[in-house]
C-alpha atoms as a PDB file:
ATOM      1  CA  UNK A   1      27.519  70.600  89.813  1.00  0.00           C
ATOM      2  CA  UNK A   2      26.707  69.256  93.118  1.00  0.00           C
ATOM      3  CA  UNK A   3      23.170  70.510  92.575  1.00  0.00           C
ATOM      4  CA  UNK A   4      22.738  69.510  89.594  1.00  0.00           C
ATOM      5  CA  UNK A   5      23.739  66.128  90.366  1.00  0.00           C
ATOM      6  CA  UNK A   6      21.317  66.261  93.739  1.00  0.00           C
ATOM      7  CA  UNK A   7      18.738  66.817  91.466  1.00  0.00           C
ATOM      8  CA  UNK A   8      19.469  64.093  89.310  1.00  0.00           C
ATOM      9  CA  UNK A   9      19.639  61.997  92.718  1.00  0.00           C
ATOM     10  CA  UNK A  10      16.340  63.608  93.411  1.00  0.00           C
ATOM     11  CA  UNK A  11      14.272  62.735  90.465  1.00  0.00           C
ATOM     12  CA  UNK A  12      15.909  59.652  90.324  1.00  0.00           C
ATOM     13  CA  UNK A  13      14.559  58.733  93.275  1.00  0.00           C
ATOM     14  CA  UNK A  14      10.855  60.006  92.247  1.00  0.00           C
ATOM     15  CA  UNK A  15      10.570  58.469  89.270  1.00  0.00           C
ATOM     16  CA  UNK A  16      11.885  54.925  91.844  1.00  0.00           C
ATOM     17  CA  UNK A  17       8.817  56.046  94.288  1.00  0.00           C
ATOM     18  CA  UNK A  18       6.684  56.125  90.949  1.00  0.00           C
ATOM     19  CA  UNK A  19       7.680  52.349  89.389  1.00  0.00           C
ATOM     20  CA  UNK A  20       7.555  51.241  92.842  1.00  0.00           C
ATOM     21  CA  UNK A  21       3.674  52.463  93.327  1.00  0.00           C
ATOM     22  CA  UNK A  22       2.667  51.465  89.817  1.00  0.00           C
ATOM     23  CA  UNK A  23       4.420  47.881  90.630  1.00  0.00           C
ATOM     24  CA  UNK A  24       1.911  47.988  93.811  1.00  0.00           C
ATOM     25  CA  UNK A  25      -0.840  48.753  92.367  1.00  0.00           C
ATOM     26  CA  UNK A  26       0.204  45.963  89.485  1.00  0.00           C
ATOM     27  CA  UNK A  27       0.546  43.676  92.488  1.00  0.00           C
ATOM     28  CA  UNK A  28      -3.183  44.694  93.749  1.00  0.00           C
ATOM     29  CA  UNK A  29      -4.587  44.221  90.431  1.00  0.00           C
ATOM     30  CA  UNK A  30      -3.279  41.001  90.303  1.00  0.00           C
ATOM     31  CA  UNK A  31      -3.716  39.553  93.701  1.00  0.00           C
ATOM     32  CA  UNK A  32      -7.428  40.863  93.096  1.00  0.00           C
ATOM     33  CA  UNK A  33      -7.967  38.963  89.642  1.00  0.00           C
ATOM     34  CA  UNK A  34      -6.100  36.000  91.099  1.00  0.00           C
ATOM     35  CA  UNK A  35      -9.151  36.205  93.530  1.00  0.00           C
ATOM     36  CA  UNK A  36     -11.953  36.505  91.315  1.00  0.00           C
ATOM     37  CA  UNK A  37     -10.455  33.200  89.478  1.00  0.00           C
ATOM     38  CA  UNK A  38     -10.240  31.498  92.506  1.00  0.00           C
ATOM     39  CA  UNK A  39     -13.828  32.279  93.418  1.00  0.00           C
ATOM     40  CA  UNK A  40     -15.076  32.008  90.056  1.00  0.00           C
ATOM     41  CA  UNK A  41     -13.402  28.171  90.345  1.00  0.00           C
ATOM     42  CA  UNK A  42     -15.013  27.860  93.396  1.00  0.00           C
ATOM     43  CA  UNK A  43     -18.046  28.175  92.017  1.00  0.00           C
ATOM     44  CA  UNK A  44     -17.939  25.762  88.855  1.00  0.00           C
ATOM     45  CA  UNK A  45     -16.767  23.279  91.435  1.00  0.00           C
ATOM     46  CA  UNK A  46     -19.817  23.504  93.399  1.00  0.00           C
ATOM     47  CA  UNK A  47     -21.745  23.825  90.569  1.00  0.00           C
ATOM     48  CA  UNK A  48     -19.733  20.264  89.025  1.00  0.00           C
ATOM     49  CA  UNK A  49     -20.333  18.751  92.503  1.00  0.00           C
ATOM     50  CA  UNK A  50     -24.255  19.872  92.660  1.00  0.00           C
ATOM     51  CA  UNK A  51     -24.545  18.640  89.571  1.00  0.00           C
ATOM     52  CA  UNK A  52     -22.769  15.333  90.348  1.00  0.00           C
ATOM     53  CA  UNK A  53     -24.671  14.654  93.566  1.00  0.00           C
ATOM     54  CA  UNK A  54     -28.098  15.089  91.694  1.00  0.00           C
ATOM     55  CA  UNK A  55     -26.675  12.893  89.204  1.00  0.00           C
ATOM     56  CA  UNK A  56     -25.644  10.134  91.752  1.00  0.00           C
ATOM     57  CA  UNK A  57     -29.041  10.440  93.678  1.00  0.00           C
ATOM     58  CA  UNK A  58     -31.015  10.212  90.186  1.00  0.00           C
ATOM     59  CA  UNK A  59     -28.766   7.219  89.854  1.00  0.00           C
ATOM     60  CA  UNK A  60     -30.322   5.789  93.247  1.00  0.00           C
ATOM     61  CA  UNK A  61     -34.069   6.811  92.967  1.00  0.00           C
ATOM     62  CA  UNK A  62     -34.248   4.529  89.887  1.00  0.00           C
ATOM     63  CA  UNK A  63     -32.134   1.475  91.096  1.00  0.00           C
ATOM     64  CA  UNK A  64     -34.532   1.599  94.389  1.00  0.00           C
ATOM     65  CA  UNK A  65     -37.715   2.250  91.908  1.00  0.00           C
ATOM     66  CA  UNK A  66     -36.244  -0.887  89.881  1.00  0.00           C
ATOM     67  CA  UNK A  67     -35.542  -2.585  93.366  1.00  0.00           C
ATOM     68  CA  UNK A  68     -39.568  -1.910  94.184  1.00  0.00           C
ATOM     69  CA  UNK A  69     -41.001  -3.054  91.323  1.00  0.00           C
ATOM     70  CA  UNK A  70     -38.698  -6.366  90.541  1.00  0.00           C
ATOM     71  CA  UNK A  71     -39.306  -7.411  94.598  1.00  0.00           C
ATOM     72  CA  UNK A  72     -43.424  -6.385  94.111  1.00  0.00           C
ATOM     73  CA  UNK A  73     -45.114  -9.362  92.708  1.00  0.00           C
ATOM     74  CA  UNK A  74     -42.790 -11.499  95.591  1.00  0.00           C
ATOM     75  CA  UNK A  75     -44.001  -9.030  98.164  1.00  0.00           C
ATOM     76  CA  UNK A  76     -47.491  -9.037  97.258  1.00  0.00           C
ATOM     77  CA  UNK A  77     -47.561 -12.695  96.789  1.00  0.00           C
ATOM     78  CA  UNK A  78     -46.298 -13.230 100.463  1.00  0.00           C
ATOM     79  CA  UNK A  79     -49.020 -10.533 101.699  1.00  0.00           C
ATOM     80  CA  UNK A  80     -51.670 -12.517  99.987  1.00  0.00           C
ATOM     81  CA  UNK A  81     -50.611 -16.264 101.947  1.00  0.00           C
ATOM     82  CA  UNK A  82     -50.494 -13.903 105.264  1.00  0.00           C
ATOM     83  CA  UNK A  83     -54.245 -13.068 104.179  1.00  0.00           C
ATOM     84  CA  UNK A  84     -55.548 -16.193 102.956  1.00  0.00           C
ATOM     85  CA  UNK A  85     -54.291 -17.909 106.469  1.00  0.00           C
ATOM     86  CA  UNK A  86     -55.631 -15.362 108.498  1.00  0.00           C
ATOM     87  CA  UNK A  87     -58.775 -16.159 106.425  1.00  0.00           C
ATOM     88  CA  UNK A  88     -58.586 -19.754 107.367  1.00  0.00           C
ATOM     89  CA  UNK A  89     -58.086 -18.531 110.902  1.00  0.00           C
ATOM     90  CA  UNK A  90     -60.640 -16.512 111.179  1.00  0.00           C
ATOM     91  CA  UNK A  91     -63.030 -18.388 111.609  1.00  0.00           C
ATOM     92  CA  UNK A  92     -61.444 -21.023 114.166  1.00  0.00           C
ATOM     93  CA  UNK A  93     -60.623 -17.857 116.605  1.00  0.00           C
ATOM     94  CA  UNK A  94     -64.367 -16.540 116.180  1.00  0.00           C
ATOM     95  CA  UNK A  95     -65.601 -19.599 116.727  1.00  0.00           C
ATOM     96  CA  UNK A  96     -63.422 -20.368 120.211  1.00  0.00           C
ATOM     97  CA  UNK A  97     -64.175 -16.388 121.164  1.00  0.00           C
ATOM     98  CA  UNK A  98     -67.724 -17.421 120.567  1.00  0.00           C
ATOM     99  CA  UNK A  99     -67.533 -20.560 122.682  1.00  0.00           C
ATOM    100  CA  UNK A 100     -65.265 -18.978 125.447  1.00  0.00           C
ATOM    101  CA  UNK A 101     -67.883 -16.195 125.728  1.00  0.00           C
ATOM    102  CA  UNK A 102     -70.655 -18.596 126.305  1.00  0.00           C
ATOM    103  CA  UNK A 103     -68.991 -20.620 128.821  1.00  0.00           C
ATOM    104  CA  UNK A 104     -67.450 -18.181 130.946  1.00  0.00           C
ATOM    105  CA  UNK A 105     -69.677 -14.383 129.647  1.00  0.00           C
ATOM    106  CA  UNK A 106     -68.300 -11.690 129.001  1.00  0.00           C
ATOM    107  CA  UNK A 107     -65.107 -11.477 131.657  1.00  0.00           C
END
C-alpha cells in the first residue's frame, strides 16, 4: 500500500514536472510572439512616421515653391531699379575715375 501510494506520489509529481515545462515553454512561445508584435509595431510606426515626415516636407517644398514664385515678379522688379541706377551711375563714376586719373595719373 505504501508503495503503491509512493508511486502514485511519484507520477503525480511527473506528470506536475510535465504541465509545469509545457506551461514554460507556453510562456516562451508567448513572450516570443508578444515580441515579434511589438517589433512588427515598431515597424509600421516608423513606417507611419516616414511616411508622415515626407508628407510634411512635401507640404513645405510647395508652400516655399509658392512663396518663390508669388515674391518673384517683386524681387525681380527691385533687382531691375538696383540696375537701372547703377546704369545712371555708371557713367558719373567713369567719368570722375576718368577725370581723377588725369589730374592726379595713375596713383
Amino acid at each position: 500500500m505504501a508503495r503503491e501510494l509512493f508511486q502514485a506520489v511519484q507520477t503525480a509529481e511527473e506528470k506536475a514536472e510535465l504541465r509545469i515545462q509545457e506551461a514554460q515553454k507556453e510562456a516562451r512561445e508567448m513572450i516570443k510572439a508578444a515580441q515579434a508584435k511589438i517589433v512588427a509595431n515598431e515597424r509600421a510606426v516608423t513606417l507611419e512616421h516616414r511616411a508622415m515626415y515626407q508628407s510634411i516636407l512635401e507640404e513645405k517644398r510647395k508652400s516655399v515653391a509658392a512663396q518663390i514664385a508669388s515674391e518673384r515678379p517683386a524681387v525681380e522688379k527691385a533687382q531691375e531699379e538696383i540696375l537701372k541706377s547703377a546704369r545712371i551711375k555708371l557713367s558719373d563714376a567713369a567719368q570722375a575715375i576718368v577725370e581723377r586719373v588725369w589730374d592726379d595719373g595713375d596713383r
